[in-house]
C-alpha atoms as a PDB file:
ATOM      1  CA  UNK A   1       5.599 -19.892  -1.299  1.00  0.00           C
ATOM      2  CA  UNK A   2       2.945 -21.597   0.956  1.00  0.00           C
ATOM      3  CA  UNK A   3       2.437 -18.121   2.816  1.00  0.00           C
ATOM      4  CA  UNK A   4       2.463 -15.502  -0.197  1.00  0.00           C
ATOM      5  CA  UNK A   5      -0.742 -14.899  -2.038  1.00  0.00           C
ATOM      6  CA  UNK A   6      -1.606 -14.215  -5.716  1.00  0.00           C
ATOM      7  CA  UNK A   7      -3.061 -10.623  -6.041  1.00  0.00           C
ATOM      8  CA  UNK A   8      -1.960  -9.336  -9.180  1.00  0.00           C
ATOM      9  CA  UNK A   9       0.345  -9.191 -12.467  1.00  0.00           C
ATOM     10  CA  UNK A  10       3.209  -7.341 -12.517  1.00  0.00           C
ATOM     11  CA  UNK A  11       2.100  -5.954 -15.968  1.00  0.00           C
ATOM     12  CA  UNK A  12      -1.070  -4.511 -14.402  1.00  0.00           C
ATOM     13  CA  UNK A  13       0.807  -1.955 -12.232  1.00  0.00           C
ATOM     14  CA  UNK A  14       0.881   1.151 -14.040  1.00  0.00           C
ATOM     15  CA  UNK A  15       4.064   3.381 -12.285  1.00  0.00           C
ATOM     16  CA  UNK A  16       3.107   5.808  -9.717  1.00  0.00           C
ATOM     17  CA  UNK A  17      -1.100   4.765  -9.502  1.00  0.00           C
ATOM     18  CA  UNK A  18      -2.561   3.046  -6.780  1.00  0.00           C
ATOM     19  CA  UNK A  19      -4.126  -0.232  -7.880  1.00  0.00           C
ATOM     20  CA  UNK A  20      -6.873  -1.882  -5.274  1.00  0.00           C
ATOM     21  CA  UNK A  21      -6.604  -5.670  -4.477  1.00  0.00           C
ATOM     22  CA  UNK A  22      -7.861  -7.977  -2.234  1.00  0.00           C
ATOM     23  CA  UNK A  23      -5.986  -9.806   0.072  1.00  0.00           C
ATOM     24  CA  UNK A  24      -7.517 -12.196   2.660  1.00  0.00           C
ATOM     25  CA  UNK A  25     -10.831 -10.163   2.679  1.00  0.00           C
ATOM     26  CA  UNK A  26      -8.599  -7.193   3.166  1.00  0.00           C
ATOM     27  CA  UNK A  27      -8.148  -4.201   0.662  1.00  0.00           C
ATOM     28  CA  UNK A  28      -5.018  -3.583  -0.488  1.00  0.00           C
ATOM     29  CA  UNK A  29      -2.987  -0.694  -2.149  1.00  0.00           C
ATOM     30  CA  UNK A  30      -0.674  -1.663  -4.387  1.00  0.00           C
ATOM     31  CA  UNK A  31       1.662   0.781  -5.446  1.00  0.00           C
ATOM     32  CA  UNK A  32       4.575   1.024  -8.141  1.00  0.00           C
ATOM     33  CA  UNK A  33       7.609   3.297  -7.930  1.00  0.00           C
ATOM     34  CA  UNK A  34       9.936   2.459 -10.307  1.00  0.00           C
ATOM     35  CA  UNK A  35      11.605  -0.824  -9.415  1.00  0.00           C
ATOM     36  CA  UNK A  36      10.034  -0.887  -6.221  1.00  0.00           C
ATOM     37  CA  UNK A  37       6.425  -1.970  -5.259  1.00  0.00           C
ATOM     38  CA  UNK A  38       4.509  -1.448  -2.130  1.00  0.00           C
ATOM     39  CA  UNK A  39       1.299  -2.565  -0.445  1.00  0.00           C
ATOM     40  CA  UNK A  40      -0.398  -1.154   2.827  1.00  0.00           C
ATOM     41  CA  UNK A  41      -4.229  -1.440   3.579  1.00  0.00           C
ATOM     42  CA  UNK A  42      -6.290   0.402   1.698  1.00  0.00           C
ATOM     43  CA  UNK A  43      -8.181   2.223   4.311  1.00  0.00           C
ATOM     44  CA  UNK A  44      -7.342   4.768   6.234  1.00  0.00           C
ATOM     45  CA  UNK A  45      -7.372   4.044  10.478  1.00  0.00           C
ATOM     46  CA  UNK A  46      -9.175   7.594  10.934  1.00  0.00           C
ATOM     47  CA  UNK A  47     -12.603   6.832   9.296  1.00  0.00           C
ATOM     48  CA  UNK A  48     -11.590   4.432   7.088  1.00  0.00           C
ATOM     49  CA  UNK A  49     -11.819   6.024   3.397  1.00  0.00           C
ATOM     50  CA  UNK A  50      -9.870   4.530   0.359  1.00  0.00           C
ATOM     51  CA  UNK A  51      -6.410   5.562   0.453  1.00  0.00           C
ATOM     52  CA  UNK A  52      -6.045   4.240  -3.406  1.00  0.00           C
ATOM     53  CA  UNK A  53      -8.162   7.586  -4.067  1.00  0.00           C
ATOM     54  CA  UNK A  54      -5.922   9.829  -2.180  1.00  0.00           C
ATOM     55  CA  UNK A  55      -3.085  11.644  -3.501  1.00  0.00           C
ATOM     56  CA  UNK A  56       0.548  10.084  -3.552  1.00  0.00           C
ATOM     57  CA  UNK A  57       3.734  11.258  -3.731  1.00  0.00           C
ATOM     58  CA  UNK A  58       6.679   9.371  -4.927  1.00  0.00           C
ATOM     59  CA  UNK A  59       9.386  12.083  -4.977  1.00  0.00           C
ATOM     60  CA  UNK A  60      12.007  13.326  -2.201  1.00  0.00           C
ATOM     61  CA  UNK A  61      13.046  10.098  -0.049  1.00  0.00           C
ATOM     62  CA  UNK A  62       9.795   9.693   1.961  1.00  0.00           C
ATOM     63  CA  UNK A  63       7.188   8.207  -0.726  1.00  0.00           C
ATOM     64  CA  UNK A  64       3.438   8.551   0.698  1.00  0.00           C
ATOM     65  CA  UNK A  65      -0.407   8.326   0.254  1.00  0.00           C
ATOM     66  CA  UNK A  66      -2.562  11.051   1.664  1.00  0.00           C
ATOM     67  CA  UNK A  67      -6.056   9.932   2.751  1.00  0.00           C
ATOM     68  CA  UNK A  68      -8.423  12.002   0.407  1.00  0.00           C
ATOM     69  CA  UNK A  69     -11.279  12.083   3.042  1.00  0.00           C
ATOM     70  CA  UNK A  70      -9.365  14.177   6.388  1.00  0.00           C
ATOM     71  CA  UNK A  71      -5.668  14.863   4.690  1.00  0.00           C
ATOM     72  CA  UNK A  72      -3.586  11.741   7.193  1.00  0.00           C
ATOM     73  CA  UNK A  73      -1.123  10.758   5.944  1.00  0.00           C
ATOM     74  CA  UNK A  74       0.788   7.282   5.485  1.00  0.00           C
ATOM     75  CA  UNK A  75       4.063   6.236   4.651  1.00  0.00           C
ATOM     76  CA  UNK A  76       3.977   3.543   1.610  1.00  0.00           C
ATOM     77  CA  UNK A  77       7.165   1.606   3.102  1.00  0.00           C
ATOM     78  CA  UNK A  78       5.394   0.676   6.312  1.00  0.00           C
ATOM     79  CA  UNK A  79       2.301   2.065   6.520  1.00  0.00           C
ATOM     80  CA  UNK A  80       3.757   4.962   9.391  1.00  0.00           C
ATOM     81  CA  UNK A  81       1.305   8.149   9.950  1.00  0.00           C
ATOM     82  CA  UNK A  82       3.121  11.142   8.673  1.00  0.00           C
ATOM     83  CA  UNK A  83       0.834  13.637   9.699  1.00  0.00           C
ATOM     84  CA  UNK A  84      -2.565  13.230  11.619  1.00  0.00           C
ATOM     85  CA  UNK A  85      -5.522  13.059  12.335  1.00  0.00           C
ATOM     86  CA  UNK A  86      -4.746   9.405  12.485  1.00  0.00           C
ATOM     87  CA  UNK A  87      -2.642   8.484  15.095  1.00  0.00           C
ATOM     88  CA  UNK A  88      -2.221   4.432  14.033  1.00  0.00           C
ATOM     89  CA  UNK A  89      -0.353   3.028  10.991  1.00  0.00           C
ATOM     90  CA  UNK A  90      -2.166   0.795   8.178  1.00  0.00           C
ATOM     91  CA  UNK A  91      -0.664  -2.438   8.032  1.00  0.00           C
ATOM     92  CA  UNK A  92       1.965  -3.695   5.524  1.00  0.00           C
ATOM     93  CA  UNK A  93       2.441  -6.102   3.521  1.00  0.00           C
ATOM     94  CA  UNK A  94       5.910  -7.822   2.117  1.00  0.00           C
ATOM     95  CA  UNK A  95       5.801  -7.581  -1.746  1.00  0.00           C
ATOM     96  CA  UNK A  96       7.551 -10.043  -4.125  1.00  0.00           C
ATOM     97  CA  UNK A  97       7.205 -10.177  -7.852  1.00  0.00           C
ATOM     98  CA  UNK A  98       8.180 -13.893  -9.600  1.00  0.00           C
ATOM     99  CA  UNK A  99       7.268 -14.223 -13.219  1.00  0.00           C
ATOM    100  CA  UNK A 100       5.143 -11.378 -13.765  1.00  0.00           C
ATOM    101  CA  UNK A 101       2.724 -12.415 -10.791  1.00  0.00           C
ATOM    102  CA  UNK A 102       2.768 -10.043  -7.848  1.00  0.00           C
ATOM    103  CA  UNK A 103       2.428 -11.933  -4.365  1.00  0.00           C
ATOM    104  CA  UNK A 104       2.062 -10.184  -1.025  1.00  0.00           C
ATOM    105  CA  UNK A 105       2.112 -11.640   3.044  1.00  0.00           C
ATOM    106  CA  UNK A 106       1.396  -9.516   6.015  1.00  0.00           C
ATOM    107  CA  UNK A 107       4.408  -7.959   7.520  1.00  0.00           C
ATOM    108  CA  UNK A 108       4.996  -9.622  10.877  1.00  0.00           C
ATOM    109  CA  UNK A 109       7.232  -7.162  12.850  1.00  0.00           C
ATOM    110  CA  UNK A 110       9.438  -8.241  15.930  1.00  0.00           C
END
């Protein structure tokens, strides 16, 4: 597990709120739906507000975070801009969970 990193306990993710971390001087939403648990950066690529205080929404089959400061929009899967004004995606991280410790890497895409 040399390249996952320790940001948090599994029993500190309360279902469907965004929980801030910080991963290698980075910010980091971490987000529970049900089983599943994802983590993008926590700021959006417009002007760079908090996404953990923006609004998310877990239901239908495209869960999101919308950036409370100009309304973009970010898929929680891979950090993909749903709607503008941002035009780049927030990185994201990989997200395993191994006795109740919650570890996270940066998602290296091909």
């Amino acid at each position: 597990m040399a390249d996952w990193t320790e940001v948090a306990f599994e029993a500190d993710l309360v279902d469907g709120k965004p929980t801030r971390v910080t991963f290698d001087d980075e910010s980091v939403l971490l987000l529970r739906a049900g089983e599943d648990v994802f983590a993008i950066r926590n700021q959006c690529t417009h002007q760079g507000a908090a996404l953990d205080k923006g609004v998310v929404r877990l239901s239908g089959s495209v869960r999101t975070v919308t950036c409370p400061a100009h309304g973009s929009m970010f898929r929680l899967e891979d950090g993909k801009v749903m709607r503008p004004p941002a035009t780049r995606a927030v990185p994201a991280y990989d997200v395993k969970i191994d006795e109740g410790r919650v570890f996270v890497r940066l998602r290296v895409y091909p």
